[in-house]
PDB file of N, CA and C in Angstrom:
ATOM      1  N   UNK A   1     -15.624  28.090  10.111  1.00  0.00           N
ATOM      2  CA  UNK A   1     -14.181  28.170  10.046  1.00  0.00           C
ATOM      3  C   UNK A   1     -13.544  26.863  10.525  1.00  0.00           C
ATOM      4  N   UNK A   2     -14.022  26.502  11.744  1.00  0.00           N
ATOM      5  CA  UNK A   2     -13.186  24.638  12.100  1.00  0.00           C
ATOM      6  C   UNK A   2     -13.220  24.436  10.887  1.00  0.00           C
ATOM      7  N   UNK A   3     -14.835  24.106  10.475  1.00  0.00           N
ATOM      8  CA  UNK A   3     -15.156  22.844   9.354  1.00  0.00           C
ATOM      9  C   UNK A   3     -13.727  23.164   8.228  1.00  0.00           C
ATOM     10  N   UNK A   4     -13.739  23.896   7.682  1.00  0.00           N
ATOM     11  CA  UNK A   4     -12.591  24.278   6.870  1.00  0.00           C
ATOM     12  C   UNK A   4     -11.789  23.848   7.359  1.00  0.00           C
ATOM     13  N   UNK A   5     -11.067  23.972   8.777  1.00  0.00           N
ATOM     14  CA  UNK A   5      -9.347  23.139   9.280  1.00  0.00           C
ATOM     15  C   UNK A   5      -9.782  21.963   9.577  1.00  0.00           C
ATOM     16  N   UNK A   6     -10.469  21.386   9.545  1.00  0.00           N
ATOM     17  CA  UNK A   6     -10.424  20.056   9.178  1.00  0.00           C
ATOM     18  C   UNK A   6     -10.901  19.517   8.707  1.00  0.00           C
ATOM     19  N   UNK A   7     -11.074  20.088   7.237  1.00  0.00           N
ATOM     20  CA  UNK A   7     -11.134  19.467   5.864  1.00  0.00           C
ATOM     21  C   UNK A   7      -9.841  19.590   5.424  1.00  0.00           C
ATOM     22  N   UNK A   8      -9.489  20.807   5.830  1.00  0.00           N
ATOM     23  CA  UNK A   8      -7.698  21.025   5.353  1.00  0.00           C
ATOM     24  C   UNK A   8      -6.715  20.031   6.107  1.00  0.00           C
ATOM     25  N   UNK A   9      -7.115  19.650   7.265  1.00  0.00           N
ATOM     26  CA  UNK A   9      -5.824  18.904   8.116  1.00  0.00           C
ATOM     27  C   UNK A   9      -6.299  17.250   7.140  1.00  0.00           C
ATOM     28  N   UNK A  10      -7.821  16.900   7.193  1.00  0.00           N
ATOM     29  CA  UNK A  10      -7.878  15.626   6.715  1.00  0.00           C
ATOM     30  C   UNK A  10      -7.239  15.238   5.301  1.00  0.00           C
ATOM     31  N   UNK A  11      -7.375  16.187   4.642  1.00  0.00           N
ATOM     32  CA  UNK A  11      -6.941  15.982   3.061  1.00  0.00           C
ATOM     33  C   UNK A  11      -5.071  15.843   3.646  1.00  0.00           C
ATOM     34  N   UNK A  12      -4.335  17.086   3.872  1.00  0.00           N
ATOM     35  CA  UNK A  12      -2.648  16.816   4.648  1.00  0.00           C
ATOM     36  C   UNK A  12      -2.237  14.989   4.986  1.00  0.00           C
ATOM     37  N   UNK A  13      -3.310  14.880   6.569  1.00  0.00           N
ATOM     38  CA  UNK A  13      -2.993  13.985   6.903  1.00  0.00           C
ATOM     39  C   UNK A  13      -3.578  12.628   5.763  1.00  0.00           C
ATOM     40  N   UNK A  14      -4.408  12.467   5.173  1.00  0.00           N
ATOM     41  CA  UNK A  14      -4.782  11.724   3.908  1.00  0.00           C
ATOM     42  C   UNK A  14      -3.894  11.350   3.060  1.00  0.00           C
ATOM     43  N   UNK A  15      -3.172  12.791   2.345  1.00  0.00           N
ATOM     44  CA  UNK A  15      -2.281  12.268   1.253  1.00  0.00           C
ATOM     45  C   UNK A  15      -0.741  11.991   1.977  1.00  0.00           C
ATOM     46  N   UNK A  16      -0.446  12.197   3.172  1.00  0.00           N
ATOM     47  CA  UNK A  16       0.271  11.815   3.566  1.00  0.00           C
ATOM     48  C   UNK A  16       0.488  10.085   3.724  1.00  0.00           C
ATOM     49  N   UNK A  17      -0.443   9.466   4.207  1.00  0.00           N
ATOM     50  CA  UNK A  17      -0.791   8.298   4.625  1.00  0.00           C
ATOM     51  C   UNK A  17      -0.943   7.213   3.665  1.00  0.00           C
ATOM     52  N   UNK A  18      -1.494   7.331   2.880  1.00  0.00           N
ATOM     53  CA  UNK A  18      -1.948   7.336   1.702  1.00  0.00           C
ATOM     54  C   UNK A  18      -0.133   6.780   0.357  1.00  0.00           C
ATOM     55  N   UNK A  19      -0.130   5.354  -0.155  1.00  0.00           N
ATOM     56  CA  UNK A  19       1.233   5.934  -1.198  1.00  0.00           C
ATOM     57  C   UNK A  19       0.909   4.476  -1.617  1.00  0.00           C
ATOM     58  N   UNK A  20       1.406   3.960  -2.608  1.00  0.00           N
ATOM     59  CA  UNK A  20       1.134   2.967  -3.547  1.00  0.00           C
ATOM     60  C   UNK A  20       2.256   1.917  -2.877  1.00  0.00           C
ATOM     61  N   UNK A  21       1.741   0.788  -2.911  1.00  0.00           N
ATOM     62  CA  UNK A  21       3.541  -0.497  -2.564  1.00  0.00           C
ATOM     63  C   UNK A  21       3.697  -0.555  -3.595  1.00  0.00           C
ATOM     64  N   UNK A  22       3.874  -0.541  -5.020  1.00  0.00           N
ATOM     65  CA  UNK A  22       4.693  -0.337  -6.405  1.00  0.00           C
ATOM     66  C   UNK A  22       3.515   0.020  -7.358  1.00  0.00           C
ATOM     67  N   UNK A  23       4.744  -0.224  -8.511  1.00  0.00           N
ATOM     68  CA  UNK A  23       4.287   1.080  -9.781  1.00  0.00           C
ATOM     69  C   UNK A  23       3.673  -0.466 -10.350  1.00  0.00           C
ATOM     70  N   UNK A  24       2.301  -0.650 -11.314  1.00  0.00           N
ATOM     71  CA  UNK A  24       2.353  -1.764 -12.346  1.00  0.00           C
ATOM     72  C   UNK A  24       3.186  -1.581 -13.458  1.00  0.00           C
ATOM     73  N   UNK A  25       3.574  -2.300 -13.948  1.00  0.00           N
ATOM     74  CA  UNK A  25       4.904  -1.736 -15.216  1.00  0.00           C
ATOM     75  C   UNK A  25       3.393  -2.249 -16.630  1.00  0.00           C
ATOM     76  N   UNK A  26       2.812  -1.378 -17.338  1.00  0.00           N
ATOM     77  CA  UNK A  26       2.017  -1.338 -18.067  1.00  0.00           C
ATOM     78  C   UNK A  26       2.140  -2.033 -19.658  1.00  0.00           C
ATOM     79  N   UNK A  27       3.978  -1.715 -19.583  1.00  0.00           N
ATOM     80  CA  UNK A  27       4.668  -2.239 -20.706  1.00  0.00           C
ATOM     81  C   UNK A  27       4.899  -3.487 -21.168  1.00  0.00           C
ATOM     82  N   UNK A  28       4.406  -3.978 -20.105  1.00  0.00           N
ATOM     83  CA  UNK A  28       4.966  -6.055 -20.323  1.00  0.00           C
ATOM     84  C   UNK A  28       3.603  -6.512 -21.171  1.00  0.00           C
ATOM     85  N   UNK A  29       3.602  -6.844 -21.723  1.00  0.00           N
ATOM     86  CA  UNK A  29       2.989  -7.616 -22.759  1.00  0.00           C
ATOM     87  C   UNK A  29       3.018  -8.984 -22.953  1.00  0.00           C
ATOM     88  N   UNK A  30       4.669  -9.852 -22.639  1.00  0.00           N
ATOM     89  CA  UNK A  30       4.277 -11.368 -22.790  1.00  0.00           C
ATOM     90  C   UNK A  30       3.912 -11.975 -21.233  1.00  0.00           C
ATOM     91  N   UNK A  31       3.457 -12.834 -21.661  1.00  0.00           N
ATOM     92  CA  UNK A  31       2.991 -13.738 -20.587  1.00  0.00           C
ATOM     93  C   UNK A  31       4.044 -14.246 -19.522  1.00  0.00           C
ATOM     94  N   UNK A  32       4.474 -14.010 -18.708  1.00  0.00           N
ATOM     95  CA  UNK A  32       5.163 -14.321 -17.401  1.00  0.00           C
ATOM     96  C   UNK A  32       5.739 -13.856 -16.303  1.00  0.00           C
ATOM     97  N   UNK A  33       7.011 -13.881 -15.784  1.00  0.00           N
ATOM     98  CA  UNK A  33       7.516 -13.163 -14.809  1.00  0.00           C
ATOM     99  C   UNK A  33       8.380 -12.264 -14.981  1.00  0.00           C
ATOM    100  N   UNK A  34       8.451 -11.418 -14.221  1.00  0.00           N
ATOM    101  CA  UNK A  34       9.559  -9.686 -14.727  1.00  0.00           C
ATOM    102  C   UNK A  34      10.098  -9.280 -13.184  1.00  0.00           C
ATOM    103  N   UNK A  35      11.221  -9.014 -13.096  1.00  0.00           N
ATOM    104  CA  UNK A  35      12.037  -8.849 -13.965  1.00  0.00           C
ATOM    105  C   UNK A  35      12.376 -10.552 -14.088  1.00  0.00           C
ATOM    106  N   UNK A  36      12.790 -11.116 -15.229  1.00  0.00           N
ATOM    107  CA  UNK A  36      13.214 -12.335 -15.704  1.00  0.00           C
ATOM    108  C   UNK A  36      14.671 -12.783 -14.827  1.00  0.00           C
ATOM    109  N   UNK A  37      15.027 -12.084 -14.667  1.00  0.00           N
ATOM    110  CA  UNK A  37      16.422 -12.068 -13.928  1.00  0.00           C
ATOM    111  C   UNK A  37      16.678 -11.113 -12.717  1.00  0.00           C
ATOM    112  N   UNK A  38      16.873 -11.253 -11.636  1.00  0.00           N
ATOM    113  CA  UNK A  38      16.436 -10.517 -10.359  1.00  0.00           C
ATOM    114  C   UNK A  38      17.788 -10.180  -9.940  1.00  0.00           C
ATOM    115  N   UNK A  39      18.330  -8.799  -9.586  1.00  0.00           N
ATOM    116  CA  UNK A  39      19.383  -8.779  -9.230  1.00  0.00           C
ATOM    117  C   UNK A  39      19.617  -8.860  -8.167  1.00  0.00           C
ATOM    118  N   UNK A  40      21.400  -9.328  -8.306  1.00  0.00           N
ATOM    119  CA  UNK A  40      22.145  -9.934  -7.150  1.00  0.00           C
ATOM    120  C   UNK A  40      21.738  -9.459  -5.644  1.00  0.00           C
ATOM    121  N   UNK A  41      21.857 -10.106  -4.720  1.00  0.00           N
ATOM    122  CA  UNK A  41      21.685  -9.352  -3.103  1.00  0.00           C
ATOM    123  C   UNK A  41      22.964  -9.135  -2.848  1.00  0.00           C
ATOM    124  N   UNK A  42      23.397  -8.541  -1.706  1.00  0.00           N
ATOM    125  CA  UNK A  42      24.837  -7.960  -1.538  1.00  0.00           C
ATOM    126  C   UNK A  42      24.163  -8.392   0.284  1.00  0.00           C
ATOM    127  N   UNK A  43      25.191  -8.972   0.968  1.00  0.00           N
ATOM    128  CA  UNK A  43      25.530  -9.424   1.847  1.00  0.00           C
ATOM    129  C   UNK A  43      25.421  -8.287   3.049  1.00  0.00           C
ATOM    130  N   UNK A  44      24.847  -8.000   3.998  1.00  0.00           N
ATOM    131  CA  UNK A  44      24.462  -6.863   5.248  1.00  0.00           C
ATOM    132  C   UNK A  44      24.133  -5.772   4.126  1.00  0.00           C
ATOM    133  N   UNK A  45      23.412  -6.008   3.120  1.00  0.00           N
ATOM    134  CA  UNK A  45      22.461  -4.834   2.535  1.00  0.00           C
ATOM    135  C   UNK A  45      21.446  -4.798   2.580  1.00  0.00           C
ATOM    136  N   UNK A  46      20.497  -3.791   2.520  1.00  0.00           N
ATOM    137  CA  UNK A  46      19.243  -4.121   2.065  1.00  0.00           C
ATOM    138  C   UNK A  46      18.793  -4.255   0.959  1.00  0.00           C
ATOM    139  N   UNK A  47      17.691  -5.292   0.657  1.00  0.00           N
ATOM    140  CA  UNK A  47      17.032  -5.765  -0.561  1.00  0.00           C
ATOM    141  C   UNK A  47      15.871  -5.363  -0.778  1.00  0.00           C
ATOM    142  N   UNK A  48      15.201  -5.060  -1.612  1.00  0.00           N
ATOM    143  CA  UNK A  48      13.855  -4.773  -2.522  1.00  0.00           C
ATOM    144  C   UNK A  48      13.511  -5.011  -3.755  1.00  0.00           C
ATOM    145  N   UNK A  49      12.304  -5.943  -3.864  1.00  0.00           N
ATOM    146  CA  UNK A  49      12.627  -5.936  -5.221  1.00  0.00           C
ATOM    147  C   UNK A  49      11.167  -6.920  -5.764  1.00  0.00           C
ATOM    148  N   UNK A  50      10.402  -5.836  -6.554  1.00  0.00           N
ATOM    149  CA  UNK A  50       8.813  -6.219  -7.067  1.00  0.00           C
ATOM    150  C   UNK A  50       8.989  -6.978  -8.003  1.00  0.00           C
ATOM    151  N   UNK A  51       8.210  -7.899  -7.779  1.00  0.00           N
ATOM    152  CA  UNK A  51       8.507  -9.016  -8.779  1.00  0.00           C
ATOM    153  C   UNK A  51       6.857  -9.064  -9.339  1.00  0.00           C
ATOM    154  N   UNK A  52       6.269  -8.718 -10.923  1.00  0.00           N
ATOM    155  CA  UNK A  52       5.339  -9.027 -11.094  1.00  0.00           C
ATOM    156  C   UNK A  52       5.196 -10.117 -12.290  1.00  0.00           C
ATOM    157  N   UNK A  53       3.463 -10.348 -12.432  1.00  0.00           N
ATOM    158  CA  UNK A  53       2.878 -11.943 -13.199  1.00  0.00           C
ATOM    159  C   UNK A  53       2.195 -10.943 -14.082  1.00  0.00           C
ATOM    160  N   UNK A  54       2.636 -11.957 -15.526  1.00  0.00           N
ATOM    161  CA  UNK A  54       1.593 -11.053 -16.560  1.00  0.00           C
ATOM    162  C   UNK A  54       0.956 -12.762 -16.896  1.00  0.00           C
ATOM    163  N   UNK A  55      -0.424 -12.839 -16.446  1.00  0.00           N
ATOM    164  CA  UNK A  55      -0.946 -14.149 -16.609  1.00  0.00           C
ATOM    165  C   UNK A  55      -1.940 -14.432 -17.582  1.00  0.00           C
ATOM    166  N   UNK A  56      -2.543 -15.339 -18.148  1.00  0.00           N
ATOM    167  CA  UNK A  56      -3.124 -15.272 -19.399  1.00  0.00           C
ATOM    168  C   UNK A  56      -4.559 -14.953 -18.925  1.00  0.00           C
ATOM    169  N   UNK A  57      -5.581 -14.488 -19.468  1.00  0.00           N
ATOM    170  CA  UNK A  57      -7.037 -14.732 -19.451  1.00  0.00           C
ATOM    171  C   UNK A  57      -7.647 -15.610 -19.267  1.00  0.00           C
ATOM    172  N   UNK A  58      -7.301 -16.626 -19.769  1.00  0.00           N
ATOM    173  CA  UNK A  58      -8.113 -18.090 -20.106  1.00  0.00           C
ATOM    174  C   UNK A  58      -7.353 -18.934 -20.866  1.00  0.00           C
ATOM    175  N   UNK A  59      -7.767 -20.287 -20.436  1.00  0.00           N
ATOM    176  CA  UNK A  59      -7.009 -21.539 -20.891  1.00  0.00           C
ATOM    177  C   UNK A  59      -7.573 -22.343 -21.688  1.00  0.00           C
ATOM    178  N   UNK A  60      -7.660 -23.089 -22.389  1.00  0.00           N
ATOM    179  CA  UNK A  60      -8.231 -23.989 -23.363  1.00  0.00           C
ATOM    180  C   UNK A  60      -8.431 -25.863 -22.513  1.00  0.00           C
ATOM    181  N   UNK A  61      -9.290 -26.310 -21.911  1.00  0.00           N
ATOM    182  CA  UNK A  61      -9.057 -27.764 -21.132  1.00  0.00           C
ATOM    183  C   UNK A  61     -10.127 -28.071 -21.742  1.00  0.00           C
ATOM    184  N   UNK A  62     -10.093 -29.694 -21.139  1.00  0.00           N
ATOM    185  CA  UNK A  62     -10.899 -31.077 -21.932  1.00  0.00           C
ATOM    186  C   UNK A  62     -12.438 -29.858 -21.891  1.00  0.00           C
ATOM    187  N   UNK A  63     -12.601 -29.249 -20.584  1.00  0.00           N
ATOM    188  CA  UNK A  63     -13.675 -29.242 -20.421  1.00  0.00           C
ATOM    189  C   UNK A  63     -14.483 -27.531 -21.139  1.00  0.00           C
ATOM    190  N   UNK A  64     -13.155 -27.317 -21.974  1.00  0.00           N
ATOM    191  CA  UNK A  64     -13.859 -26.204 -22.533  1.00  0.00           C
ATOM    192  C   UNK A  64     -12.930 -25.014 -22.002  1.00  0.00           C
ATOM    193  N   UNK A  65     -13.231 -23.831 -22.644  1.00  0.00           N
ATOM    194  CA  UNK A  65     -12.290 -22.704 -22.451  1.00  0.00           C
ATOM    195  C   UNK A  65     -12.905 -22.250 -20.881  1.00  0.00           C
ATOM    196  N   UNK A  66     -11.432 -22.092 -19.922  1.00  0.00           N
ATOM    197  CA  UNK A  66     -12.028 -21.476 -18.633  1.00  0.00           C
ATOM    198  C   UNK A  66     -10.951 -19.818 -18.634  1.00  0.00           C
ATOM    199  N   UNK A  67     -12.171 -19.225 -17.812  1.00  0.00           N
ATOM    200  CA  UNK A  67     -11.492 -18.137 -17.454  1.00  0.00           C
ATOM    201  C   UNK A  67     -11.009 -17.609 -16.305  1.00  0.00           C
ATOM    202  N   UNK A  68     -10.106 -16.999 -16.070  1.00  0.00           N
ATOM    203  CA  UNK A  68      -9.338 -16.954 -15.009  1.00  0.00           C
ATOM    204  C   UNK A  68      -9.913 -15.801 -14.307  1.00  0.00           C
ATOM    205  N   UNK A  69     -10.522 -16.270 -12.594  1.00  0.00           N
ATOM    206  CA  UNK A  69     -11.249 -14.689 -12.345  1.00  0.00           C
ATOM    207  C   UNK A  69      -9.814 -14.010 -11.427  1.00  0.00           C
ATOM    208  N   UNK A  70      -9.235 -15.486 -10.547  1.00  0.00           N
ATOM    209  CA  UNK A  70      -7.989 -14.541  -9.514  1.00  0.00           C
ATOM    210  C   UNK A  70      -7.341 -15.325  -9.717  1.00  0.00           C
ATOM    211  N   UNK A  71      -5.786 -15.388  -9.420  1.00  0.00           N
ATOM    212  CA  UNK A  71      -4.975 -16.358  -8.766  1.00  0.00           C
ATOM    213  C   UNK A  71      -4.251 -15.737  -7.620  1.00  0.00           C
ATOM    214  N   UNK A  72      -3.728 -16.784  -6.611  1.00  0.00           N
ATOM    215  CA  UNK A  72      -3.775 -16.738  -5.209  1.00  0.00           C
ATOM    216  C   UNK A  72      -2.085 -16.799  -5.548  1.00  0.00           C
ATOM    217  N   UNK A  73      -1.080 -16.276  -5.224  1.00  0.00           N
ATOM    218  CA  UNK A  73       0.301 -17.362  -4.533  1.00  0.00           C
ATOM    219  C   UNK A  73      -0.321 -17.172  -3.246  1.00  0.00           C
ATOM    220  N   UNK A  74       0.058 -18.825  -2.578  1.00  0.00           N
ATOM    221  CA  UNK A  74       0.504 -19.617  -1.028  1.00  0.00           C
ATOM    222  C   UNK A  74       1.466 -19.503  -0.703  1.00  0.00           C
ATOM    223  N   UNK A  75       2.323 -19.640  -1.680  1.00  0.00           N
ATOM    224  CA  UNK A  75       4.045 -20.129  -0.694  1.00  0.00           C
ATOM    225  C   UNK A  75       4.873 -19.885  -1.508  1.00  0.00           C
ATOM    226  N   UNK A  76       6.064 -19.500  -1.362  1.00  0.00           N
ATOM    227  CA  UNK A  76       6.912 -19.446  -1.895  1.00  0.00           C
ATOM    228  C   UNK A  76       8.325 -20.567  -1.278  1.00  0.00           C
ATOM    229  N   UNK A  77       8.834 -20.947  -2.287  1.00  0.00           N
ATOM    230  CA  UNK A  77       9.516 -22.017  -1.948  1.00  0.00           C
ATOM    231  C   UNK A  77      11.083 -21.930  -2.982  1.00  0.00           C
ATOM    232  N   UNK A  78      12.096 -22.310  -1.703  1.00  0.00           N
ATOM    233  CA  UNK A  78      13.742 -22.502  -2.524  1.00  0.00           C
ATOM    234  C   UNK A  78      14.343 -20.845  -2.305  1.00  0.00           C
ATOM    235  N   UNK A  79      13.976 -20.399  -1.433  1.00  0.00           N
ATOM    236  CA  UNK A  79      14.356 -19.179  -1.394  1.00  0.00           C
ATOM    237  C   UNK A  79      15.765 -19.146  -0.413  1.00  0.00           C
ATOM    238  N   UNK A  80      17.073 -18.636  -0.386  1.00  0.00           N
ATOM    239  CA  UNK A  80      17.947 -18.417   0.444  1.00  0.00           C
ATOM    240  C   UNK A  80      17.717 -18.330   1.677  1.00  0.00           C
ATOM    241  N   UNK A  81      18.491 -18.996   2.571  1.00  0.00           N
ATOM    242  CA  UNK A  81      18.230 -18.753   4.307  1.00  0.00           C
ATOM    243  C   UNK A  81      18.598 -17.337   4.685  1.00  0.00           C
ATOM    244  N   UNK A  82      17.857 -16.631   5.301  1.00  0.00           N
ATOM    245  CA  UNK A  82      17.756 -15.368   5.746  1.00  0.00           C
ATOM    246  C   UNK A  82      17.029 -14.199   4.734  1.00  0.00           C
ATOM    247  N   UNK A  83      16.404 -15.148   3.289  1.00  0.00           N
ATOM    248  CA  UNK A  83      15.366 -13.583   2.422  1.00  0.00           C
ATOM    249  C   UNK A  83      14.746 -14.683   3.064  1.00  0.00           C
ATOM    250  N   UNK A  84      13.808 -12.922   3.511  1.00  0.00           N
ATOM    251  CA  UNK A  84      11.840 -13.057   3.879  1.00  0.00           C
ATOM    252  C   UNK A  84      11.453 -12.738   2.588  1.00  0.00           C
ATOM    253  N   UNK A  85       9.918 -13.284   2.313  1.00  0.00           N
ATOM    254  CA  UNK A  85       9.061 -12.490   1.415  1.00  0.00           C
ATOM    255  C   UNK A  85       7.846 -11.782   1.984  1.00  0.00           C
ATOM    256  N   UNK A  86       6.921 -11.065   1.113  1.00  0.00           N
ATOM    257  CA  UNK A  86       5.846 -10.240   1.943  1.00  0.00           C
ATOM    258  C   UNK A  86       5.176 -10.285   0.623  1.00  0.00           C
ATOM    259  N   UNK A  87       3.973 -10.786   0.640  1.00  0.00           N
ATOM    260  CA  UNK A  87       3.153 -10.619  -0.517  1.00  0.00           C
ATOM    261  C   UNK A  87       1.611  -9.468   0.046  1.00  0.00           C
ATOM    262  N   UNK A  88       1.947  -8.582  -1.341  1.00  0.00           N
ATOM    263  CA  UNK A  88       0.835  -7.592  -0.995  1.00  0.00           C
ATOM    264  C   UNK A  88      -0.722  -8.002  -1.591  1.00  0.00           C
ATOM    265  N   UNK A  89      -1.450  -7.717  -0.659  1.00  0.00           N
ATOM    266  CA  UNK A  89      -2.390  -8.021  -0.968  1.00  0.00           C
ATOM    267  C   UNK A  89      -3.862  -7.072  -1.392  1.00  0.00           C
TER     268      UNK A  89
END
């Protein structure tokens, strides 16, 4: 009988804990950044706002077609005084 309440409390406390930091948007198809245009911030509001990369496979160079296994962002740069960013990893 425990074993049962806590299989039952672990699964509760599990899916509780447990939640995605965003949705992938499945629909983008061309190659770049979305949303293309980021809306406005409003001044003592709060902001949110997922910004994803639809990046190519592979590139064509002197040295032959390469393929892309990750890319990293480092830094973000030119951003307004007072937005933070948080990149998920």
């Amino acid at each position: 009988m425990k074993k049962y309440i806590f299989i039952i409390l672990l699964a509760l406390t599990s899916s509780i804990t447990i939640k995605a930091q965003c949705v992938v948007d499945t629909t983008i198809k061309t190659k770049g950044i979305y949303p293309r245009i980021l809306p406005q911030a409003k001044e003592d509001s709060a902001y949110d706002q997922t910004i994803q990369f639809k990046m190519p496979k592979d590139t064509q160079s002197i040295l032959g077609l390469i393929t892309y296994d990750s890319i990293t962002i480092t830094n973000i740069t030119n951003i307004p005084k007072g937005i933070n960013y948080i990149c998920n990893t």
